[in-house]
Protein backbone atom coordinates (compact mmCIF):
# COMPACT_ATOMS: atom_id res chain seq x y z
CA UNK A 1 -20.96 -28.69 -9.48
CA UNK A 2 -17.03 -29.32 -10.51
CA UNK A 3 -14.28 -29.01 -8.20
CA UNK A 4 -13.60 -25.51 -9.97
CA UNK A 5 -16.77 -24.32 -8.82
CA UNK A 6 -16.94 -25.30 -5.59
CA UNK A 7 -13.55 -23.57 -5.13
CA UNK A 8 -14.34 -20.50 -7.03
CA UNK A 9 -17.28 -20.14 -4.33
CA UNK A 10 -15.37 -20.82 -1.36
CA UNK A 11 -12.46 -18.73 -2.35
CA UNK A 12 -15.10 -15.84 -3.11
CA UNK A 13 -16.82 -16.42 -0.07
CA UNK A 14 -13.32 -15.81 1.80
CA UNK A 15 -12.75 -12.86 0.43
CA UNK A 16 -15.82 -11.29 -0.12
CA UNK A 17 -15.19 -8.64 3.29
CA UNK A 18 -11.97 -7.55 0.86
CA UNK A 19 -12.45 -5.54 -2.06
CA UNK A 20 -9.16 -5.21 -3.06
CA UNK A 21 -9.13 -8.81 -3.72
CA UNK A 22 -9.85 -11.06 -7.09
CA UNK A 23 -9.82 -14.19 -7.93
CA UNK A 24 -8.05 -15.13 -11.38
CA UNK A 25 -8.15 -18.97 -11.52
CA UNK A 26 -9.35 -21.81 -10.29
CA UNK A 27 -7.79 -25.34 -11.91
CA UNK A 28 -7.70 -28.96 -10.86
CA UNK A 29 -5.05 -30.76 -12.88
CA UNK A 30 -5.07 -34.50 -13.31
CA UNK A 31 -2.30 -35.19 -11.07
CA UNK A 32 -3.65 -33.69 -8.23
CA UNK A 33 -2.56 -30.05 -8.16
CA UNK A 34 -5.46 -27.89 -7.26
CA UNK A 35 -3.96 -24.08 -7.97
CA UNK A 36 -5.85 -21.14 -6.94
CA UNK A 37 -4.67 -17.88 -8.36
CA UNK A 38 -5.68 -14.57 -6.31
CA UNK A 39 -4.33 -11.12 -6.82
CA UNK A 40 -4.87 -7.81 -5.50
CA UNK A 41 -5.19 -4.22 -6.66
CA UNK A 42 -1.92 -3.60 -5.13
CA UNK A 43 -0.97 -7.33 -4.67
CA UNK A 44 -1.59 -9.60 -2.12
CA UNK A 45 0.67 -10.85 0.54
CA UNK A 46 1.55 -14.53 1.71
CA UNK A 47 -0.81 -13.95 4.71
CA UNK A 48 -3.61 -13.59 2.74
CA UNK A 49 -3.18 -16.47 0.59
CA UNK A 50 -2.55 -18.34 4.25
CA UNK A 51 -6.13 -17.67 4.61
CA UNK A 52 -7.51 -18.14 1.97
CA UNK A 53 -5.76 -21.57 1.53
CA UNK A 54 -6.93 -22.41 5.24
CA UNK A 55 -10.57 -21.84 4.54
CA UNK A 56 -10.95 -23.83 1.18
CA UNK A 57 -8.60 -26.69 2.51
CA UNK A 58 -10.78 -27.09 5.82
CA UNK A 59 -14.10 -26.81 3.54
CA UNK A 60 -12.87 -29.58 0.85
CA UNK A 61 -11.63 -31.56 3.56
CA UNK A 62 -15.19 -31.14 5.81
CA UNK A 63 -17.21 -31.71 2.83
CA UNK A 64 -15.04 -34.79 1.44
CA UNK A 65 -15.06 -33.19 -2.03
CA UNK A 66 -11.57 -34.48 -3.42
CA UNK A 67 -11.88 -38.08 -2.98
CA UNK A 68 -7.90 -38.60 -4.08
CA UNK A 69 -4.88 -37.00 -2.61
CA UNK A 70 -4.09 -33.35 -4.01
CA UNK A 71 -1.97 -30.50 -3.60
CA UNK A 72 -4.03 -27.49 -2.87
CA UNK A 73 -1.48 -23.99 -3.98
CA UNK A 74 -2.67 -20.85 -3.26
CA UNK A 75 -0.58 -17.81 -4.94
CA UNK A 76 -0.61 -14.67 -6.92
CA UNK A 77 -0.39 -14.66 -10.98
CA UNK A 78 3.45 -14.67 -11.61
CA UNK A 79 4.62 -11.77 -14.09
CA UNK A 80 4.44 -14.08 -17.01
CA UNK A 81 0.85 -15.25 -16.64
CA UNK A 82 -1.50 -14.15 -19.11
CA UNK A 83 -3.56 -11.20 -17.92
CA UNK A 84 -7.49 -12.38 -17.57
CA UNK A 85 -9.46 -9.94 -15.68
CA UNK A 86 -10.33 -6.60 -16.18
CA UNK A 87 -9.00 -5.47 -12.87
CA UNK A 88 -5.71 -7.24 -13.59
CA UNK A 89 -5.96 -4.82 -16.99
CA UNK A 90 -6.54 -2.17 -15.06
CA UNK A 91 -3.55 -3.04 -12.40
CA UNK A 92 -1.19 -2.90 -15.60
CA UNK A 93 -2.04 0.64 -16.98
CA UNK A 94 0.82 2.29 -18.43
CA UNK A 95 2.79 -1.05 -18.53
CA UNK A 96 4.28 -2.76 -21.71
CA UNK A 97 2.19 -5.01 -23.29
CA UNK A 98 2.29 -8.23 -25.96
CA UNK A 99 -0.56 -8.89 -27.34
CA UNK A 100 -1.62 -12.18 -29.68
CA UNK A 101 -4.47 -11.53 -31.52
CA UNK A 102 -7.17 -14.35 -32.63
CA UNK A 103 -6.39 -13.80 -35.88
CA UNK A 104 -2.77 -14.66 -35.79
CA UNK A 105 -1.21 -11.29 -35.74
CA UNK A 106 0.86 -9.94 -32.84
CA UNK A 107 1.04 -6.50 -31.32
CA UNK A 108 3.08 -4.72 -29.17
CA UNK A 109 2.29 -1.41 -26.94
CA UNK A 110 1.75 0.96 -23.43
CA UNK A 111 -1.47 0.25 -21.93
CA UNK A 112 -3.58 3.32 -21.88
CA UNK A 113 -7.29 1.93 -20.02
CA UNK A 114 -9.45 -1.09 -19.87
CA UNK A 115 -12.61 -1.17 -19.17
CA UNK A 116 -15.24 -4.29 -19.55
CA UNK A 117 -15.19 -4.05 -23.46
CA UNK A 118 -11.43 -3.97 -24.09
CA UNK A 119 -8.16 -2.53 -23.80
CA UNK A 120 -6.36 0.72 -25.46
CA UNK A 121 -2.83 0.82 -26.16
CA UNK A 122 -0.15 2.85 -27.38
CA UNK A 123 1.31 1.63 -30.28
CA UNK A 124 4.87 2.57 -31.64
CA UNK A 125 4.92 2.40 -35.32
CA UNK A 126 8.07 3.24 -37.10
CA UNK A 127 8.49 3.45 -40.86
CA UNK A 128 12.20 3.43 -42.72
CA UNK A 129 13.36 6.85 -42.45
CA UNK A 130 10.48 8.25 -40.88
CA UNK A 131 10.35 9.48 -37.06
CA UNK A 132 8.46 7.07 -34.84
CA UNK A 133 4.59 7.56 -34.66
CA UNK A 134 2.51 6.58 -31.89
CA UNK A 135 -1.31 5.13 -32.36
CA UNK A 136 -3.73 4.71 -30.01
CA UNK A 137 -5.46 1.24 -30.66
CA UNK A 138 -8.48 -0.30 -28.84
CA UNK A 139 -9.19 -3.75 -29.01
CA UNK A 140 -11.80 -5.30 -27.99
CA UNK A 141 -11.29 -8.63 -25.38
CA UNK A 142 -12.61 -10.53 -28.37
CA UNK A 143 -9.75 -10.27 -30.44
CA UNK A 144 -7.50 -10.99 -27.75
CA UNK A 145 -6.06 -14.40 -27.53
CA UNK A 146 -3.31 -13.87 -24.58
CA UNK A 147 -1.66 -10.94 -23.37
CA UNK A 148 1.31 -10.64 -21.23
CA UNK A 149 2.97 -8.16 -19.67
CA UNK A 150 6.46 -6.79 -20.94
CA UNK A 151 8.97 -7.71 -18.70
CA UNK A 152 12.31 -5.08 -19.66
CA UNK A 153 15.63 -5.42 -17.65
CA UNK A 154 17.14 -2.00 -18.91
């Protein structure tokens, strides 16, 4: 079982008494840096990743699973991380969205729902001279390659 894993579970385990939890990410880099990404359905405070930081440091450390030094950071998905899960989807809904497509292609729209197939956005499509029209589109998560949230400062 990687390092990954055995986080994954202990994180899971952790929070498994708080359904408004989810894990995003688990990653071991090679210079030590062990991040663990956790958000909430209506965030999730420093306490919490306190915790959860707590319980998987005291487990690695009682079970000797790092054998070198590391850096064990336990946070919420910034605004610029790629959205992943399904709840994180569904924690965005009637945000602005960029999303690159596997094929290359970019779009650009409101997000409608999400569900465990895909995502359906609102797409503004404007033609010279015309008024602007606006599409619903579903994709599925198979044609996603990253999405992103808009971030707009007006």
């Amino acid at each position: 079982m990687t390092i990954e894993q055995q986080v994954t579970n202990l994180v899971e385990e952790k929070i498994s008494d708080r359904p408004d939890l989810f894990l995003i990410d688990v990653k071991m880099h090679a210079n030590g840096n062990l991040i663990v990404l956790v958000d909430g359905d209506k965030g999730i405070g420093i306490a919490d990743c306190a915790a959860i930081s707590r319980h998987v440091g005291f487990h690695l450390e009682e079970n000797n699973v790092i054998e070198q030094a590391y850096n064990l950071e336990v946070s919420s998905p910034g605004i610029d991380f790629p959205l992943k899960s399904v709840r994180q989807f569904q924690k965005n809904i009637g945000r602005n969205l960029i999303l690159k497509l596997t094929d290359g292609s970019q779009k650009e729209g409101k997000l409608l729902s999400a569900d465990e197939e895909g995502v359906t956005i609102e797409e503004k499509i404007t033609a010279k001279g015309k008024k602007a029209a606006y599409i619903e589109t579903h994709l599925q998560f198979t044609q996603l390659n990253e999405v992103v949230v808009l971030i707009s400062f007006k």
